[in-house]
C-alpha atoms as a PDB file:
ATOM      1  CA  UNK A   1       7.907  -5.239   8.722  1.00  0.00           C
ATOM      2  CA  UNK A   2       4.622  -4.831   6.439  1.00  0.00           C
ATOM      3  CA  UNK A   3       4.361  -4.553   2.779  1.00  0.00           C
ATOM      4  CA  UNK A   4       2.339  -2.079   1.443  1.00  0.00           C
ATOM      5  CA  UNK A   5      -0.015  -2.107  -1.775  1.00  0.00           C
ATOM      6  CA  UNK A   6      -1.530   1.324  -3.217  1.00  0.00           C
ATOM      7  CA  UNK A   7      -4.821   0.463  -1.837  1.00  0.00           C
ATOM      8  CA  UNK A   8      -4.028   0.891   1.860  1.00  0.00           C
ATOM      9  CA  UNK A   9      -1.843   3.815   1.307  1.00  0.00           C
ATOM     10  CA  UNK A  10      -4.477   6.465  -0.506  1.00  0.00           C
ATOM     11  CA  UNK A  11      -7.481   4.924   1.836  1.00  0.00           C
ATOM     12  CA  UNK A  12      -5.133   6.180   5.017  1.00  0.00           C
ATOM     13  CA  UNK A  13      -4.029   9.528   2.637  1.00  0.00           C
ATOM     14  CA  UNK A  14      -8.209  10.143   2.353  1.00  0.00           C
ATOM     15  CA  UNK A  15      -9.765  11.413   4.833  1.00  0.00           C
ATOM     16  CA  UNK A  16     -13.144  10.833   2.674  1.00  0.00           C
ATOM     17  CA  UNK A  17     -12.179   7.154   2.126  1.00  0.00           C
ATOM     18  CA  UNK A  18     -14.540   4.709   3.662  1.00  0.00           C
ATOM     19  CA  UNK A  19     -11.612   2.730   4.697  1.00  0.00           C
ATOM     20  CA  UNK A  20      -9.251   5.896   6.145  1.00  0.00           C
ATOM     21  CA  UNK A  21      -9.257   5.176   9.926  1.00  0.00           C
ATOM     22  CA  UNK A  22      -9.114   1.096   9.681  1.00  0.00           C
ATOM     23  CA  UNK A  23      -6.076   1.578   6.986  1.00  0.00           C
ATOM     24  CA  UNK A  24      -4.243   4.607   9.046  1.00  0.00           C
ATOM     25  CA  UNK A  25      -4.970   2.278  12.189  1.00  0.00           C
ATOM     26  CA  UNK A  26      -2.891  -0.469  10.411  1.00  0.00           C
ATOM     27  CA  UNK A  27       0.086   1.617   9.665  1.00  0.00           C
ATOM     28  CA  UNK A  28       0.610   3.162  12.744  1.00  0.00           C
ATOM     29  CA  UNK A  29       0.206  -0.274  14.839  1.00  0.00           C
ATOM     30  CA  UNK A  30       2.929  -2.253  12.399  1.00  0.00           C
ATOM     31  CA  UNK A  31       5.679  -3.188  13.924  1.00  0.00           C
ATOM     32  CA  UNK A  32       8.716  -2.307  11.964  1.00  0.00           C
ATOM     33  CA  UNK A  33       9.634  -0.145   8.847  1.00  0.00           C
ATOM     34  CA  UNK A  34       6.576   0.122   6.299  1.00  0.00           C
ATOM     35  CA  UNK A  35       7.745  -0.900   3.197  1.00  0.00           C
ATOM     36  CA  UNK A  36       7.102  -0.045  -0.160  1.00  0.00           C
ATOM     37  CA  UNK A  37       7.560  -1.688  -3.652  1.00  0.00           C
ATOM     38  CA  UNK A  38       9.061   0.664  -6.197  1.00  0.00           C
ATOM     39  CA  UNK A  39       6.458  -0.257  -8.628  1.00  0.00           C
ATOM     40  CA  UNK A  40       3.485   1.226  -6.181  1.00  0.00           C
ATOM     41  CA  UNK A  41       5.350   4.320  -5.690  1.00  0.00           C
ATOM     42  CA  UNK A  42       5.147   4.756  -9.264  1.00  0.00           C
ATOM     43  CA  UNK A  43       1.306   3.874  -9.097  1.00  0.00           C
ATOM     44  CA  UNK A  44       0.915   5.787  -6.320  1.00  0.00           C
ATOM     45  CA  UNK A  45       2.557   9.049  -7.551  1.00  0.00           C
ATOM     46  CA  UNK A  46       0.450   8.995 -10.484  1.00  0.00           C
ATOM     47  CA  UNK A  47      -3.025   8.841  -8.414  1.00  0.00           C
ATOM     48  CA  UNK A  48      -2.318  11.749  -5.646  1.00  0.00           C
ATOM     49  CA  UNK A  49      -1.198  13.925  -9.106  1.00  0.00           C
ATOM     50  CA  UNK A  50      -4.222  13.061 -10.837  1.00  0.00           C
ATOM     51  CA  UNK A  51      -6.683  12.852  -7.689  1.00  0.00           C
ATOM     52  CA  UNK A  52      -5.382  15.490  -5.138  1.00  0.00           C
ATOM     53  CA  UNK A  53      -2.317  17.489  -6.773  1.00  0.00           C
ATOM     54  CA  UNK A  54       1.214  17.768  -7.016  1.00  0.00           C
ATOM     55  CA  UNK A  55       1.315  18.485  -2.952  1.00  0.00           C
ATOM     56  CA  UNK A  56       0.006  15.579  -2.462  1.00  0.00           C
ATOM     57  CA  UNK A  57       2.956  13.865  -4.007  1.00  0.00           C
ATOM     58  CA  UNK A  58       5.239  16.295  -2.224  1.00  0.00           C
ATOM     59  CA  UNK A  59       3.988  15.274   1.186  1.00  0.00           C
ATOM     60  CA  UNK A  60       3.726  11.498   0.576  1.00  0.00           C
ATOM     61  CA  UNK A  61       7.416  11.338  -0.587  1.00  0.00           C
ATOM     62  CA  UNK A  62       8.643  13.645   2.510  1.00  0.00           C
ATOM     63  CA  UNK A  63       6.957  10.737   4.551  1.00  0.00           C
ATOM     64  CA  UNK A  64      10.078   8.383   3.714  1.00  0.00           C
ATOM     65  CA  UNK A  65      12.926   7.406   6.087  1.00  0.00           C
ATOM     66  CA  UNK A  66      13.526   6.980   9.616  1.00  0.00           C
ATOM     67  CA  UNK A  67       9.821   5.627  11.240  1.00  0.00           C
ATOM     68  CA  UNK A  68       8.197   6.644   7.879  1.00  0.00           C
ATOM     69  CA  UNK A  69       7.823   4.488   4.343  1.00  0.00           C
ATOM     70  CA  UNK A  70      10.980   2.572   3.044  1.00  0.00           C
ATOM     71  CA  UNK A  71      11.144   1.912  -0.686  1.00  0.00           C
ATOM     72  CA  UNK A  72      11.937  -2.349  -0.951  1.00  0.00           C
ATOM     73  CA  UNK A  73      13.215  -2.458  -4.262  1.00  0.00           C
ATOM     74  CA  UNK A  74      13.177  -4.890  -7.131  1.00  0.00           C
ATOM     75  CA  UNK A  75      15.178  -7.439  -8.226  1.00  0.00           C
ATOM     76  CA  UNK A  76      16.340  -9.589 -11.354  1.00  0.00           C
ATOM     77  CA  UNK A  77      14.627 -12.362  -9.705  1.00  0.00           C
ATOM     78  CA  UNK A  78      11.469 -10.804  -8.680  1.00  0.00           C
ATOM     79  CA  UNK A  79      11.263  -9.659 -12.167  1.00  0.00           C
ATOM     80  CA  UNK A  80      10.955 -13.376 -13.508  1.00  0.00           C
ATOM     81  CA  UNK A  81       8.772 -14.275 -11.058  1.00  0.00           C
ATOM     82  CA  UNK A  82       6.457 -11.517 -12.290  1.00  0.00           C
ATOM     83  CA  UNK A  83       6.606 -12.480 -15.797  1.00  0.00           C
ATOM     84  CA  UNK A  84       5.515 -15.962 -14.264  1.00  0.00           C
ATOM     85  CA  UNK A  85       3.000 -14.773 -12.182  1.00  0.00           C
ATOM     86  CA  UNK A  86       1.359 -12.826 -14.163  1.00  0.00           C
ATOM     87  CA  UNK A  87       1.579 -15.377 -17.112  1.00  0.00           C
ATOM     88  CA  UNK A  88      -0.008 -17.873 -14.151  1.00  0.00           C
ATOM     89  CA  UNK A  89      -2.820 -15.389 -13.710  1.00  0.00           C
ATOM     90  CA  UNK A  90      -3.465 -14.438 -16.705  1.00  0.00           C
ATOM     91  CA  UNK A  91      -7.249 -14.708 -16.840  1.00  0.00           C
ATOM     92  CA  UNK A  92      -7.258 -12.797 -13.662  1.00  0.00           C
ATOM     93  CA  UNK A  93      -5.463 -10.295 -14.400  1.00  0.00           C
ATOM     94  CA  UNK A  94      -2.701  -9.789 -12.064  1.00  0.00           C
ATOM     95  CA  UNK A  95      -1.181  -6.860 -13.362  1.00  0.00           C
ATOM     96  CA  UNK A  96       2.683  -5.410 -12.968  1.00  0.00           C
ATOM     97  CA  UNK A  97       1.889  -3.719  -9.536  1.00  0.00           C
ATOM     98  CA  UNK A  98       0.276  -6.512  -7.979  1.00  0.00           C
ATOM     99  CA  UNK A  99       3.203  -9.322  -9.526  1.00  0.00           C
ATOM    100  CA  UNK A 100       5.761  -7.112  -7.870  1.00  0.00           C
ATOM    101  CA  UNK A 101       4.277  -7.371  -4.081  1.00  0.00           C
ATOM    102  CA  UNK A 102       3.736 -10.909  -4.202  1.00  0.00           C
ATOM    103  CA  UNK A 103       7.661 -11.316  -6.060  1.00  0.00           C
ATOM    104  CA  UNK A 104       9.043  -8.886  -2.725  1.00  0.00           C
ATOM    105  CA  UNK A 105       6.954 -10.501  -0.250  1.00  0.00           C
ATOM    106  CA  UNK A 106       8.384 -14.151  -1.329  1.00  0.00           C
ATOM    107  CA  UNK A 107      11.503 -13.263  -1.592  1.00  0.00           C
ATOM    108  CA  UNK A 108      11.231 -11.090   1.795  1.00  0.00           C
ATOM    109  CA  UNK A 109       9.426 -14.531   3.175  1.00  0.00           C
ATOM    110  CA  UNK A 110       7.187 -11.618   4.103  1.00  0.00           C
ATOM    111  CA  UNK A 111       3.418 -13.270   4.801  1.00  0.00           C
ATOM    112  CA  UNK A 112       1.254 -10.087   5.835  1.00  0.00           C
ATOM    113  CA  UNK A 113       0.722  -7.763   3.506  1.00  0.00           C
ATOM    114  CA  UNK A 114      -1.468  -4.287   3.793  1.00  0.00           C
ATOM    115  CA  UNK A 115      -3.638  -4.388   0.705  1.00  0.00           C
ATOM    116  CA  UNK A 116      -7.459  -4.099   0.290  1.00  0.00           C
ATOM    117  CA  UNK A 117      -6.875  -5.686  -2.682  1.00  0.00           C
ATOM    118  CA  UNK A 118      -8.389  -9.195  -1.393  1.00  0.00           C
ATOM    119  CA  UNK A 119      -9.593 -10.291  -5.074  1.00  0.00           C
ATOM    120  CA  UNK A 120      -6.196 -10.644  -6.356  1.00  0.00           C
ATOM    121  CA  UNK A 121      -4.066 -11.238  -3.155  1.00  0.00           C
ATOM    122  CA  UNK A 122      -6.215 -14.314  -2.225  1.00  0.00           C
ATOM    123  CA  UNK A 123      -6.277 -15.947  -5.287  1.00  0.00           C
ATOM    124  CA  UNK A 124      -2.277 -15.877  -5.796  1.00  0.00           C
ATOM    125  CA  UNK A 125      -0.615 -18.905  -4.379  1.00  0.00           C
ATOM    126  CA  UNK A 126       2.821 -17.818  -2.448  1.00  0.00           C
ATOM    127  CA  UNK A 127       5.581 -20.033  -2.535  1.00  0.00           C
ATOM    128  CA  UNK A 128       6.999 -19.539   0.929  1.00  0.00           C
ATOM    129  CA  UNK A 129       3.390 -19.931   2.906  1.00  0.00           C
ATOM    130  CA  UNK A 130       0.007 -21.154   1.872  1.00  0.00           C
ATOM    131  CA  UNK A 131      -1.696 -18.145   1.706  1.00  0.00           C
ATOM    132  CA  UNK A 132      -0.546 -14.293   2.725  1.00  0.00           C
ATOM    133  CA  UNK A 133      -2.259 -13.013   5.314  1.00  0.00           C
ATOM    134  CA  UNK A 134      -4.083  -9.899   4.066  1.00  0.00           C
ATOM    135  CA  UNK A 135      -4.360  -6.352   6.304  1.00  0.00           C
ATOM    136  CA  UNK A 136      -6.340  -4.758   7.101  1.00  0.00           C
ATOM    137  CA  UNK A 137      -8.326  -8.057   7.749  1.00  0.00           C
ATOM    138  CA  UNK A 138     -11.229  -8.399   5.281  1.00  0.00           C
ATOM    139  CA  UNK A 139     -14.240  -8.543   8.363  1.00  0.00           C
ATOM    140  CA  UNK A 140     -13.181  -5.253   9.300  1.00  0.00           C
ATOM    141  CA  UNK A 141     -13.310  -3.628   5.783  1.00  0.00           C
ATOM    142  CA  UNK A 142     -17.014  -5.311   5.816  1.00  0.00           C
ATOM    143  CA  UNK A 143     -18.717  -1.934   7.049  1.00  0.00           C
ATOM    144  CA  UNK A 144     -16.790  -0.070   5.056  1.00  0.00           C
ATOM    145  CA  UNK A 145     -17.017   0.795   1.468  1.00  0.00           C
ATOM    146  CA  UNK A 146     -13.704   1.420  -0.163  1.00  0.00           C
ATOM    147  CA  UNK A 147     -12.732   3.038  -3.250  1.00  0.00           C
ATOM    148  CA  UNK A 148     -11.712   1.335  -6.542  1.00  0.00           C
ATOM    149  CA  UNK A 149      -8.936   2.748  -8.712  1.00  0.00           C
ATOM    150  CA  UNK A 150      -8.265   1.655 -12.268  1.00  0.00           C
ATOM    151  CA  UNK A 151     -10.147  -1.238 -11.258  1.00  0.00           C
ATOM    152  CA  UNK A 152      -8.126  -2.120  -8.380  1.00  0.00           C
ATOM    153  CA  UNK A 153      -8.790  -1.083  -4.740  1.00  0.00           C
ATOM    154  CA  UNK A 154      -6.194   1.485  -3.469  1.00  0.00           C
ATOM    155  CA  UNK A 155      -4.307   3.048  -0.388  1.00  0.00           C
ATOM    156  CA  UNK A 156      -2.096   5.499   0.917  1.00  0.00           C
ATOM    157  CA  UNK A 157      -0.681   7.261   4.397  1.00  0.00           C
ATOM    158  CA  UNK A 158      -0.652  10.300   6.050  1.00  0.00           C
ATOM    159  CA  UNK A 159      -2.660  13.812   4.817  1.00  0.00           C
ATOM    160  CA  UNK A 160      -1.920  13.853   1.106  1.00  0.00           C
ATOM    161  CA  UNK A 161      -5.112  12.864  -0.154  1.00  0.00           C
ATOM    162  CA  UNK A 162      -6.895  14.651   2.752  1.00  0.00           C
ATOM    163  CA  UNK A 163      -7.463  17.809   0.721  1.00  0.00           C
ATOM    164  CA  UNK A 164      -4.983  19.742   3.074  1.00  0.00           C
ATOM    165  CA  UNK A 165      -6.554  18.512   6.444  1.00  0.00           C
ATOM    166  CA  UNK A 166      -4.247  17.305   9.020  1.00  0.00           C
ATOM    167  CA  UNK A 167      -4.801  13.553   9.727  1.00  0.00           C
ATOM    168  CA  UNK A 168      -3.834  13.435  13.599  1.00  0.00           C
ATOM    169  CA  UNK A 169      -4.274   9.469  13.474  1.00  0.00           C
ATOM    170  CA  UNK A 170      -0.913   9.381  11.717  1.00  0.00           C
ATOM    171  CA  UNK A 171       0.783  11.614  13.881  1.00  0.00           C
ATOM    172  CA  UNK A 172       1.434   9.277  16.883  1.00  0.00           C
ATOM    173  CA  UNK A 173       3.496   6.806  14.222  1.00  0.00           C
ATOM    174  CA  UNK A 174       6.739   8.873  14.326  1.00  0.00           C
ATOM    175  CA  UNK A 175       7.295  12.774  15.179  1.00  0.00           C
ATOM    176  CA  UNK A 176       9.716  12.794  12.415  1.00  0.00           C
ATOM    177  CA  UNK A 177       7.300  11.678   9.855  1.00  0.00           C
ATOM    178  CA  UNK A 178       4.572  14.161  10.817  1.00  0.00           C
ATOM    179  CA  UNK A 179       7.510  16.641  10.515  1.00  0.00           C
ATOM    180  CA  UNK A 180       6.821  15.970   6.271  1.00  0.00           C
ATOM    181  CA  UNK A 181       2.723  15.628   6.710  1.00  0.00           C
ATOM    182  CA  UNK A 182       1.894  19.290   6.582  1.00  0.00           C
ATOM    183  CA  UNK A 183       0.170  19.747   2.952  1.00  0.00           C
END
């Protein structure tokens, strides 16, 4: 089971993304479903729309279910351990998005998450494990230069930031999700 951020998800959606093969590389060798918090599929809606186009939403939601993205939603208690963690981190900022993996992943007792988001994720103490483990590791996203959105790096899967192109990396995941990849 991994945890996604919206970093991973539109590098792996962009073909012109710096970080595209290492972040489609991590979602199709995860073992288990691919989860994602409710609050980045809000986030994540809004930045194909603005950056790509409405088919880009289209595809990325047609990638959920079966070997494909499952939605991990929130909680009463995740939502008070946002308001405390981003109260905690205030000075950081932490931000909604970023609260609401953490809250999921602790109450998942989830420790790797798929982020390139390494300023904010490293600096958060967990209360289930010392530290998350952060994937794509951080050495590997060394050569590559990834994109920052809204001041925070971003992600996605599949082809729905590729412009239209195909992205055959994705394809050996699950037949049934490249079933909902054509843009």
């Amino acid at each position: 089971m991994l945890l996604c951020d919206t970093g991973v998800l539109l590098a792996a959606g962009n073909v012109k993304d710096q970080a595209h093969r290492t972040c489609l590389r991590l979602l199709r060798q995860a073992d288990g479903p691919l989860l994602v918090p409710s609050p980045v599929l809000g986030e994540i809606g809004y930045l194909l729309q603005s950056r790509v186009g409405p088919q880009a939403e289209v595809t990325f939601l047609k990638s959920f279910g079966d070997d494909g993205f499952h939605i991990a939603g929130l909680e009463d208690q995740d939502i008070r351990r946002m308001a405390e963690l981003v109260e905690t981190y205030i000075d950081l900022p932490l931000g909604i998005v970023d609260a609401a993996v953490i809250a999921i992943a602790e109450r998942l007792r989830l420790t790797e998450i798929a982020t390139l988001d390494h300023r904010h994720f490293t600096v958060v103490r967990p209360r289930h494990t010392t530290a998350f483990v952060l994937l794509p590791r951080f050495r590997r996203l060394a050569a590559c230069r990834t994109s920052r959105v809204h001041g925070h790096l971003e992600r996605a899967v599949a082809t729905f930031g590729s412009g239209g192109h195909r992205c055959p990396e994705l394809a050996a995941r699950s037949p049934s999700v490249l079933e909902n990849l054509s843009v």
